[in-house]
C-alpha atoms as a PDB file:
ATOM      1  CA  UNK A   1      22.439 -12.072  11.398  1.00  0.00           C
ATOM      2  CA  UNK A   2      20.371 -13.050  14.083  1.00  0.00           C
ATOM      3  CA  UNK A   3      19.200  -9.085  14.837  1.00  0.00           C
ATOM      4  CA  UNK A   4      18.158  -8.988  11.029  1.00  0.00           C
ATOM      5  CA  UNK A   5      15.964 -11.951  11.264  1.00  0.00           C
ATOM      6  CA  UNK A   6      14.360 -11.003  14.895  1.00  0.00           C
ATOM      7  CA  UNK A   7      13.871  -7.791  12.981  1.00  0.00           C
ATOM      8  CA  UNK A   8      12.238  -9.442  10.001  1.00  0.00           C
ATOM      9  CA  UNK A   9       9.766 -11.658  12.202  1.00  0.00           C
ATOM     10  CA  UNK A  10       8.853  -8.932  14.788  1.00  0.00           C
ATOM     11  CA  UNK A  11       8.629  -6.037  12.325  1.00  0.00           C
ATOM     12  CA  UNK A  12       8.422  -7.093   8.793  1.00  0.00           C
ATOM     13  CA  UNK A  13       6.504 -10.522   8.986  1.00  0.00           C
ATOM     14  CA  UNK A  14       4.198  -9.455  11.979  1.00  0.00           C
ATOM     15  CA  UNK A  15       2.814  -6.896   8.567  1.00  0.00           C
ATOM     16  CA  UNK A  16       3.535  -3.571  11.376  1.00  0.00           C
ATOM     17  CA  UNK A  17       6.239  -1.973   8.111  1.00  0.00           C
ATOM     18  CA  UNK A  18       4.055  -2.214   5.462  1.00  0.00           C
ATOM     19  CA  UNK A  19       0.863  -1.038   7.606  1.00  0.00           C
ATOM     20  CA  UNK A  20       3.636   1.989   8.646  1.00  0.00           C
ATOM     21  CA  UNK A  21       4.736   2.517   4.864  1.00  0.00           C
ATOM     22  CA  UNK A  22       1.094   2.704   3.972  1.00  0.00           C
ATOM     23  CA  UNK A  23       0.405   4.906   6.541  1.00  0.00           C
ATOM     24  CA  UNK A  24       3.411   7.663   5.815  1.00  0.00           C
ATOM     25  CA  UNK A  25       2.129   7.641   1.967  1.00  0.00           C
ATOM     26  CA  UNK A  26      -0.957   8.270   2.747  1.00  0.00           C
ATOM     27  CA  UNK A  27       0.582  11.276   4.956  1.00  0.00           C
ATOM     28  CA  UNK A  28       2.302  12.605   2.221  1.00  0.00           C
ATOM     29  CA  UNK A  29      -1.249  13.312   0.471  1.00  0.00           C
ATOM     30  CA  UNK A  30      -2.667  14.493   3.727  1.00  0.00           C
ATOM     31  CA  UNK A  31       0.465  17.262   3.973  1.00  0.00           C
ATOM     32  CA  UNK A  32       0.061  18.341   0.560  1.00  0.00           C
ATOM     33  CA  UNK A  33      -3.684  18.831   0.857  1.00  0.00           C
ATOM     34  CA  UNK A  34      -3.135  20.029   4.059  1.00  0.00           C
ATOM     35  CA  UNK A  35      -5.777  18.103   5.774  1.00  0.00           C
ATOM     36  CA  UNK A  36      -3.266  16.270   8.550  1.00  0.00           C
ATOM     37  CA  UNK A  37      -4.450  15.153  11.530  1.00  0.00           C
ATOM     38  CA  UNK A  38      -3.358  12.185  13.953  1.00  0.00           C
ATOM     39  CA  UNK A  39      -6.455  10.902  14.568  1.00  0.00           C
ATOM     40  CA  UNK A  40      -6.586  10.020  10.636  1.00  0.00           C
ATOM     41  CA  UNK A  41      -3.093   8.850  10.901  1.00  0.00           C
ATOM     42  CA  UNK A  42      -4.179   6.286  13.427  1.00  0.00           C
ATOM     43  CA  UNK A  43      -7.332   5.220  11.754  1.00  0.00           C
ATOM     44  CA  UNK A  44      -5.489   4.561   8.035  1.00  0.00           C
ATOM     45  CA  UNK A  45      -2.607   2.610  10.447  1.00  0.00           C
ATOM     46  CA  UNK A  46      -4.927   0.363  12.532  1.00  0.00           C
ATOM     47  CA  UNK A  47      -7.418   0.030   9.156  1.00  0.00           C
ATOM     48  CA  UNK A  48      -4.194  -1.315   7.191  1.00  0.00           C
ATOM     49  CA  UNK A  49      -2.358  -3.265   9.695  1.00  0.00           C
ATOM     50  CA  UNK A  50      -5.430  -5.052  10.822  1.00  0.00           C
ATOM     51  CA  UNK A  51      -6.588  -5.751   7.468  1.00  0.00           C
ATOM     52  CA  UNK A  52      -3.000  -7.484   6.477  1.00  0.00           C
ATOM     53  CA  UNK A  53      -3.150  -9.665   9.672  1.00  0.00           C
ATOM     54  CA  UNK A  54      -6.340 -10.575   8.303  1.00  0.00           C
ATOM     55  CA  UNK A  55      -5.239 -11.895   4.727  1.00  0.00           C
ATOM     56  CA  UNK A  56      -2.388 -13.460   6.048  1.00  0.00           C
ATOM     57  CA  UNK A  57      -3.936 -15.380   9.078  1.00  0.00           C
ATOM     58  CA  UNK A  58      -7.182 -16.790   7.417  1.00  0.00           C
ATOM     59  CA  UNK A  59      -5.738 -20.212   7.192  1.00  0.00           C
ATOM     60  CA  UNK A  60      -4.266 -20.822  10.265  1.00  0.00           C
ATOM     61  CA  UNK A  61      -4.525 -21.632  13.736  1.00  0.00           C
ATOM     62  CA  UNK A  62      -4.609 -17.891  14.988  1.00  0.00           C
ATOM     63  CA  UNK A  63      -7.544 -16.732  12.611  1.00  0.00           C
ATOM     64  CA  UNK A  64     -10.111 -16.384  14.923  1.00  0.00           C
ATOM     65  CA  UNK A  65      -7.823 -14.505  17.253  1.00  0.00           C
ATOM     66  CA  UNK A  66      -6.831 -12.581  14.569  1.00  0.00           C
ATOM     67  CA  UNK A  67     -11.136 -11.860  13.709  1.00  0.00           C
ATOM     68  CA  UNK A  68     -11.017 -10.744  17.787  1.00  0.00           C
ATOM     69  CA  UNK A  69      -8.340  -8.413  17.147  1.00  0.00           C
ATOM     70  CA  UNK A  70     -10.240  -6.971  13.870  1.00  0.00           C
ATOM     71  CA  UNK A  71     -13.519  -6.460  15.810  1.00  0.00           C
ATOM     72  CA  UNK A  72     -11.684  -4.514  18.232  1.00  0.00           C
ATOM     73  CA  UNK A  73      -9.775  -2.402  15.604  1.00  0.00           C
ATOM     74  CA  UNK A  74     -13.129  -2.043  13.820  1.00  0.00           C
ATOM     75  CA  UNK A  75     -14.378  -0.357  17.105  1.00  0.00           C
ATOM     76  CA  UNK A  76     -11.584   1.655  17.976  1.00  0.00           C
ATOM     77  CA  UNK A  77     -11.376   3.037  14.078  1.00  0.00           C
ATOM     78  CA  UNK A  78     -15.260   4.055  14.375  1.00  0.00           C
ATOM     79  CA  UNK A  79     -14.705   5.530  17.562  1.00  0.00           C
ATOM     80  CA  UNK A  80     -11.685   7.797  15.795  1.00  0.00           C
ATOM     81  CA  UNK A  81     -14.307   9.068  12.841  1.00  0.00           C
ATOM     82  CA  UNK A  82     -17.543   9.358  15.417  1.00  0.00           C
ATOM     83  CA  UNK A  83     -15.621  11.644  17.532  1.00  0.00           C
ATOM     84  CA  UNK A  84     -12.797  13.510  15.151  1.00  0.00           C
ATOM     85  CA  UNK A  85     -14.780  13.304  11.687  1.00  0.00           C
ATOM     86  CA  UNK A  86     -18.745  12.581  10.444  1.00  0.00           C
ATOM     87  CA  UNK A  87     -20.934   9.876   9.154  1.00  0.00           C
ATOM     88  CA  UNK A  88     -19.629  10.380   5.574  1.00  0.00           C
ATOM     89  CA  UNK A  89     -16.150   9.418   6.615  1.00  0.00           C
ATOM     90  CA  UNK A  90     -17.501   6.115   8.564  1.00  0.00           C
ATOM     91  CA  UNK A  91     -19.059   5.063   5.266  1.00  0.00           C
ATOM     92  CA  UNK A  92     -16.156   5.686   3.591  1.00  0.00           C
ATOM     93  CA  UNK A  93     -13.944   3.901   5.428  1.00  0.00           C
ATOM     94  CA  UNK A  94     -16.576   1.466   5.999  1.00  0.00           C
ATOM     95  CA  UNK A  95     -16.441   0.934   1.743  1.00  0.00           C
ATOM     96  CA  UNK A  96     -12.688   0.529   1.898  1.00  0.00           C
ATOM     97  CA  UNK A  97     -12.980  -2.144   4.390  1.00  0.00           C
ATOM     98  CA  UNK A  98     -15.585  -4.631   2.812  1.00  0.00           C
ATOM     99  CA  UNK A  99     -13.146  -3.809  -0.445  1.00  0.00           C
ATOM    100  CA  UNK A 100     -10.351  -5.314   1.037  1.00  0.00           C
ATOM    101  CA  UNK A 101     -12.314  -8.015   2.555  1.00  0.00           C
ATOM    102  CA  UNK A 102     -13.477  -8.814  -1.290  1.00  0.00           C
ATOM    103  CA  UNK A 103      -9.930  -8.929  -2.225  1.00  0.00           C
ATOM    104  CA  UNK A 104      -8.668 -12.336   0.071  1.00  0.00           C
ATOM    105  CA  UNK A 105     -11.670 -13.479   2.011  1.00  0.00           C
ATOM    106  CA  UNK A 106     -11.833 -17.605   1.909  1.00  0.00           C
ATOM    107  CA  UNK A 107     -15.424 -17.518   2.495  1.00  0.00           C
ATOM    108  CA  UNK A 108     -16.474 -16.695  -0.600  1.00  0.00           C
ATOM    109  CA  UNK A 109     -16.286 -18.798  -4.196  1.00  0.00           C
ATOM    110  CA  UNK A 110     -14.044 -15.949  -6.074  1.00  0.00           C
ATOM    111  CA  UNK A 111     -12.414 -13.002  -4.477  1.00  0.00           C
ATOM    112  CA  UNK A 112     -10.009 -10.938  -6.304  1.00  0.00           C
ATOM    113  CA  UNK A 113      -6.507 -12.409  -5.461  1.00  0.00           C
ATOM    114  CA  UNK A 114      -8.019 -15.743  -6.980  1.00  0.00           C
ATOM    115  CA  UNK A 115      -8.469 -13.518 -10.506  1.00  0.00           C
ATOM    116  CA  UNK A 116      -5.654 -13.500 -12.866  1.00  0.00           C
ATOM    117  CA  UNK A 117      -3.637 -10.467 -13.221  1.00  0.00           C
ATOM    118  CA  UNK A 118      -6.096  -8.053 -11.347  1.00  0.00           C
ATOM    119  CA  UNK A 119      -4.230  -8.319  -8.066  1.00  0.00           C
ATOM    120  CA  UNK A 120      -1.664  -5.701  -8.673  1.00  0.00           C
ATOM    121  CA  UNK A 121      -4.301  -3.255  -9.878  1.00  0.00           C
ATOM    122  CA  UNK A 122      -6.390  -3.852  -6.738  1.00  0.00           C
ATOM    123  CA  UNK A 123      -4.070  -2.985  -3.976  1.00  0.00           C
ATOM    124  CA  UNK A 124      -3.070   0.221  -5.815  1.00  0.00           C
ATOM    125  CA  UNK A 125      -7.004   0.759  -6.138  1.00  0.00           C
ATOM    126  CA  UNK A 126      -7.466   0.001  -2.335  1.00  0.00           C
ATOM    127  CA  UNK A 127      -4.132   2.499  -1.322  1.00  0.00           C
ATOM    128  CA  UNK A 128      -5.560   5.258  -3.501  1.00  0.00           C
ATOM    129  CA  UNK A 129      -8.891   5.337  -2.233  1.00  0.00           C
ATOM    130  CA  UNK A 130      -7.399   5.984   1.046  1.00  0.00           C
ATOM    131  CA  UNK A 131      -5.279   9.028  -0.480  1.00  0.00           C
ATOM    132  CA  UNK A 132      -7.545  10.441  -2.360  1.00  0.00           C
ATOM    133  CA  UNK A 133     -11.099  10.018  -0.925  1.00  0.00           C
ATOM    134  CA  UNK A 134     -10.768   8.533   2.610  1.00  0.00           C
ATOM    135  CA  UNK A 135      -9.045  11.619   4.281  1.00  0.00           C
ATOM    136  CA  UNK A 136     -10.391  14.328   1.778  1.00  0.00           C
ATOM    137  CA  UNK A 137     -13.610  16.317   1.801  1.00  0.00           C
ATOM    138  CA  UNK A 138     -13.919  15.338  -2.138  1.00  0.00           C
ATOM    139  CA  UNK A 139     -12.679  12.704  -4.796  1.00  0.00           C
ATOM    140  CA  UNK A 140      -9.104  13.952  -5.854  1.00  0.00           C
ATOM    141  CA  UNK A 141      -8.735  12.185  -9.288  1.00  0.00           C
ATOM    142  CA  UNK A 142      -4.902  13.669  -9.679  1.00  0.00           C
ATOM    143  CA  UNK A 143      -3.937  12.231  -6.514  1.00  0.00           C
ATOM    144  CA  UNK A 144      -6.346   9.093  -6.796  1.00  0.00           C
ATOM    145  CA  UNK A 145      -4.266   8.099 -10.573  1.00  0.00           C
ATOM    146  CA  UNK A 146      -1.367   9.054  -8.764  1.00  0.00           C
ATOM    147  CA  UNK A 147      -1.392   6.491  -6.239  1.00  0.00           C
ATOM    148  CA  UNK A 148      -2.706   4.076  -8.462  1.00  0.00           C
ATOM    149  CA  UNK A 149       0.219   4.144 -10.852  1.00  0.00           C
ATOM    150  CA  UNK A 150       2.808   4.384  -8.393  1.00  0.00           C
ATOM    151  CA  UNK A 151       1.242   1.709  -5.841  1.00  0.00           C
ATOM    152  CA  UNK A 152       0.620  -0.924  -8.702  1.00  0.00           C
ATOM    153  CA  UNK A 153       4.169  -0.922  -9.874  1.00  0.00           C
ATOM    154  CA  UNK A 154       5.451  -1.499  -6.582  1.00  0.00           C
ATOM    155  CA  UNK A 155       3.511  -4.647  -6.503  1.00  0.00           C
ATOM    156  CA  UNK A 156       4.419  -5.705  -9.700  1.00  0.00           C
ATOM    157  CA  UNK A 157       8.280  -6.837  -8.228  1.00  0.00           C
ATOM    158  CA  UNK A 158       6.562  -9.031  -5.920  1.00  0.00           C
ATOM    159  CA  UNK A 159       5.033 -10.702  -8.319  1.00  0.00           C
ATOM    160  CA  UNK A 160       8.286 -11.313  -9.386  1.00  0.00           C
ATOM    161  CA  UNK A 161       9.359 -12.394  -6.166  1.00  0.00           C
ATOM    162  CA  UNK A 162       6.600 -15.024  -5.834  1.00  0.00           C
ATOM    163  CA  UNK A 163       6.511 -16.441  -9.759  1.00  0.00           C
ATOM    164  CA  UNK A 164       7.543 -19.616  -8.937  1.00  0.00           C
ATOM    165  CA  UNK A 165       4.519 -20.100  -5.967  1.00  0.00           C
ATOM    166  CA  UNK A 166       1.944 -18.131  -7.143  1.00  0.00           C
ATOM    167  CA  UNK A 167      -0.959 -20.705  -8.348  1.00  0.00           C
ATOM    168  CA  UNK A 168      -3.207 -17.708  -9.692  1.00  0.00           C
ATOM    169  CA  UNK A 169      -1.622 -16.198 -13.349  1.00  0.00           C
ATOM    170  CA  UNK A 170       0.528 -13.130 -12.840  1.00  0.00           C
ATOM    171  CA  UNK A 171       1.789 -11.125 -15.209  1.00  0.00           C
ATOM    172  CA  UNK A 172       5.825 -12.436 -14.826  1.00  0.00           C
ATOM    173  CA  UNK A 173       4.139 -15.736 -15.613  1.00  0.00           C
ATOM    174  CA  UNK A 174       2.752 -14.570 -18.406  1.00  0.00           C
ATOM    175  CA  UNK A 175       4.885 -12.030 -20.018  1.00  0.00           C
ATOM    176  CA  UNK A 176       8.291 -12.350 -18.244  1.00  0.00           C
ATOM    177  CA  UNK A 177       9.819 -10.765 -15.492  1.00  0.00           C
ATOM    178  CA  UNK A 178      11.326  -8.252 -18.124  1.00  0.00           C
ATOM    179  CA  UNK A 179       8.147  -6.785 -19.707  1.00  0.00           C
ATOM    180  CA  UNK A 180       6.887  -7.256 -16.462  1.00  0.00           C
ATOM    181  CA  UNK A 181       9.375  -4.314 -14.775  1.00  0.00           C
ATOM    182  CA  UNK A 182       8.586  -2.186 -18.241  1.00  0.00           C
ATOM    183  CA  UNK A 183       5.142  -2.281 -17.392  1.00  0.00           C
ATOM    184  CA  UNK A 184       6.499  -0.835 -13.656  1.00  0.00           C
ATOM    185  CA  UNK A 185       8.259   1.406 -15.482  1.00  0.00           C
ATOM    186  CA  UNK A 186       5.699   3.156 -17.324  1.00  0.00           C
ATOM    187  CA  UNK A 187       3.291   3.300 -14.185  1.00  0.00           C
ATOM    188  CA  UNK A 188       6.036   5.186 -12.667  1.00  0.00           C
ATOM    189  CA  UNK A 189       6.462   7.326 -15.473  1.00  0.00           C
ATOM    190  CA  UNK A 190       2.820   7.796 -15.290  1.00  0.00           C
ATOM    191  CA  UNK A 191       2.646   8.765 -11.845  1.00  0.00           C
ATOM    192  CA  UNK A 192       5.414  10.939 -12.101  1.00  0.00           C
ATOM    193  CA  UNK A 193       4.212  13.241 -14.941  1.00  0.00           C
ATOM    194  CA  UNK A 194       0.733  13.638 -13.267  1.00  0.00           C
ATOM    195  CA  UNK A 195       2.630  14.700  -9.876  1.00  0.00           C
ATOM    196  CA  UNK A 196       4.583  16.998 -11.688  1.00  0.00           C
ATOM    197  CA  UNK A 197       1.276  18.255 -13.586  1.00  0.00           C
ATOM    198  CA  UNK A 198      -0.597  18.394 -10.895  1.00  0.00           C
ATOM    199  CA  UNK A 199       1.799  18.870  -7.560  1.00  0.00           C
ATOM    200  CA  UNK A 200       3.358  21.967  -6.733  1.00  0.00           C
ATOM    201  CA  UNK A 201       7.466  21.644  -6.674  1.00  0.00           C
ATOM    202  CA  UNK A 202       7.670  21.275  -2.908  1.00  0.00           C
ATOM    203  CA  UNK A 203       5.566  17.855  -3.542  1.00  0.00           C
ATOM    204  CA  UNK A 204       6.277  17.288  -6.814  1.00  0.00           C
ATOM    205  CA  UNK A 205      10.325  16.737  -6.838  1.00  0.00           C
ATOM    206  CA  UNK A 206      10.180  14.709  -3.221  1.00  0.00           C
ATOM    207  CA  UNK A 207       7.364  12.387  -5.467  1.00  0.00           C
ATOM    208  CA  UNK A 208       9.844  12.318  -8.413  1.00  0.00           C
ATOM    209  CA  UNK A 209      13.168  11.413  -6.497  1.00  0.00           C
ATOM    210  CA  UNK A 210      10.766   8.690  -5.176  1.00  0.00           C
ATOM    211  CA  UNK A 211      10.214   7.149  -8.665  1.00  0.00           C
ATOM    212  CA  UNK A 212      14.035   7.393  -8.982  1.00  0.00           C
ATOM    213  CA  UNK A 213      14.887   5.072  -6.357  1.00  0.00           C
ATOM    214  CA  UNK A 214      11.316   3.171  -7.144  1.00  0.00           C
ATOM    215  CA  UNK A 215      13.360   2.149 -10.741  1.00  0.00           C
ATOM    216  CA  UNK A 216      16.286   1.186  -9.059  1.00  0.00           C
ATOM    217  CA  UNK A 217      15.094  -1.111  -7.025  1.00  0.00           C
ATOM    218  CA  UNK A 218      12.402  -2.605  -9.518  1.00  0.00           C
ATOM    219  CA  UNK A 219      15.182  -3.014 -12.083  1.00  0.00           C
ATOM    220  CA  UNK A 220      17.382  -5.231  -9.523  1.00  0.00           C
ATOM    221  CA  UNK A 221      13.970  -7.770  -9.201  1.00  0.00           C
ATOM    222  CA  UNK A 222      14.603 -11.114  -9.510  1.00  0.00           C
ATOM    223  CA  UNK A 223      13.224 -13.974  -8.126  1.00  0.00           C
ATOM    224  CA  UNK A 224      15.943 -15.453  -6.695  1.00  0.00           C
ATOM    225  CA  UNK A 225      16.797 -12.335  -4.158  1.00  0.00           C
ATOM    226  CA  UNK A 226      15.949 -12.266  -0.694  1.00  0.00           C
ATOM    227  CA  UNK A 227      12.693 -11.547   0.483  1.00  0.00           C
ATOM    228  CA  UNK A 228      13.965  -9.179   2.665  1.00  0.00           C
ATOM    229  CA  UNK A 229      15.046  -7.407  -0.364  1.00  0.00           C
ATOM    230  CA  UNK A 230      11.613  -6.799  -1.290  1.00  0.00           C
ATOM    231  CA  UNK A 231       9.669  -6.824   2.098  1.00  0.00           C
ATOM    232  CA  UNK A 232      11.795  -4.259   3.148  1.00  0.00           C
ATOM    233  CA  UNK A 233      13.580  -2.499   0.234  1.00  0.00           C
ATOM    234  CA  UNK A 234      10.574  -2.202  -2.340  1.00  0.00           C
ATOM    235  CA  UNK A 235       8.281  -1.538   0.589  1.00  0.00           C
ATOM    236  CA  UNK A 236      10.189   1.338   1.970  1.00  0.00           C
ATOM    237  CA  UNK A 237       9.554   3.145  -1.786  1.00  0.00           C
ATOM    238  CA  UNK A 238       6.200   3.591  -0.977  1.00  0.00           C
ATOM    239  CA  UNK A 239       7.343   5.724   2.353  1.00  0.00           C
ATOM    240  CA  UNK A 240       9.698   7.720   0.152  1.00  0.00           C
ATOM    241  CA  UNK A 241       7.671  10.556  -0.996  1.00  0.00           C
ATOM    242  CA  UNK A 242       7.446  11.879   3.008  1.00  0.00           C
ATOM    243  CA  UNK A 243      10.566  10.475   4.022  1.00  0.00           C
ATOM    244  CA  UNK A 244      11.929  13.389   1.061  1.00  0.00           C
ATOM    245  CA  UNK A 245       9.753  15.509   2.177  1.00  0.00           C
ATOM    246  CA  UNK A 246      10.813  15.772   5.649  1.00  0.00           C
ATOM    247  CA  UNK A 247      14.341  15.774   4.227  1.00  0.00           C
ATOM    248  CA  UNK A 248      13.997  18.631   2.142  1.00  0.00           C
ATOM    249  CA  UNK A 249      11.916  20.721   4.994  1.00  0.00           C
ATOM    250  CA  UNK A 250      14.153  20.006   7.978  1.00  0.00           C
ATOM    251  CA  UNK A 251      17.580  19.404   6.460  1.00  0.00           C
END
């Protein structure tokens, strides 16, 4: 018991998994488009980890250690694109970044996590830019809808999970947690039939067993499990389409 919750704090709650489980999606698109390289691995790690220590620090005593830490990260990530990539990706990433400072800064009068049911759709925006347009020489719009769909149902169970504390509308509080997983369902469905449309099989049945497990654990959602349940179990879905992958090329 006490392993799992040393694991919790120093992996899970220190925001390192789902900066890694971002990262490995984002992978996924990079293999099938076959434009993998670890210098973009590093920069979509260090751009997501460092922008969830940001959202979850800005009201506490380590914030401004936390803004150090950023500034550093913000250096070391244009550093990675001066020297591996061009100007065009800098202002891309650049445009991701000030998005996801829009979407939980405290400095301004409305950000997006303050606006009722928009949330959900946000991250999955933020995650598919990344997919489709931060590592790619164009705008994919199969892979950008892609993401979008599947992202924005995973964050739809942790609505769930956080119904009772959430002071901003979600849908569970407005709907119920029930329509609230059919909605999931359906963007799953969604992103499913594009990846098949648009994926060959070698991507395109790794994505769908994904979206198999991705229903089981969104049907099992309910606000009174553990939060390990969906900091690490609903988290790891998003991993799934490479960890299949690698299964199905090595095994």
């Amino acid at each position: 018991m006490n392993l799992l919750k040393i694991l919790k704090k120093s992996i899970i709650d220190s925001q390192l998994y789902v900066s890694l489980m971002g990262t490995l999606f984002a992978v996924f698109f990079m293999e099938e488009q076959n434009t993998f390289r670890l210098p973009s691995v590093v920069l979509i790690f260090i751009t997501y980890f460092s922008g969830y220590l940001y959202t979850k620090y800005q009201h506490t005593k380590y914030f401004f250690k936390i803004l150090m830490l950023n500034g550093v990260a913000g250096i070391i990530c244009a550093f990675l694109i001066y020297h591996n990539h061009n100007e065009i990706r800098l202002v891309k990433w650049f445009v991701i970044v000030v998005l996801g400072l829009l979407y939980n800064s405290f400095f301004l009068d409305v950000y997006i996590r303050k606006i009722p049911l928009l949330k959900v759709f946000y991250v999955g925006l933020v995650w598919a830019l990344v997919n489709c347009w931060l590592t790619l020489p164009e705008f994919n719009f199969p892979i950008f809808f892609i993401s979008l769909f599947f992202i924005t149902a995973l964050v739809l169970p942790f609505d769930i999970r956080d119904m009772k504390r959430d002071t901003v509308q979600t849908f569970p509080m407005l709907i119920g947690v029930q329509n609230t997983k059919y909605i999931a369902y359906l963007l799953i469905f969604m992103s499913n039939i594009i990846a098949i449309l648009y994926l060959t099989p070698h991507y395109s049945i790794p994505f769908f067993l994904s979206g198999i497990i991705s229903y089981i654990f969104i049907y099992f959602s309910e606000n009174e499990r553990s939060d390990a349940y969906f900091s690490f179990g609903v988290e790891t879905c998003s991993a799934l389409p490479f960890l299949f992958l690698l299964i199905m090329e090595y095994f």
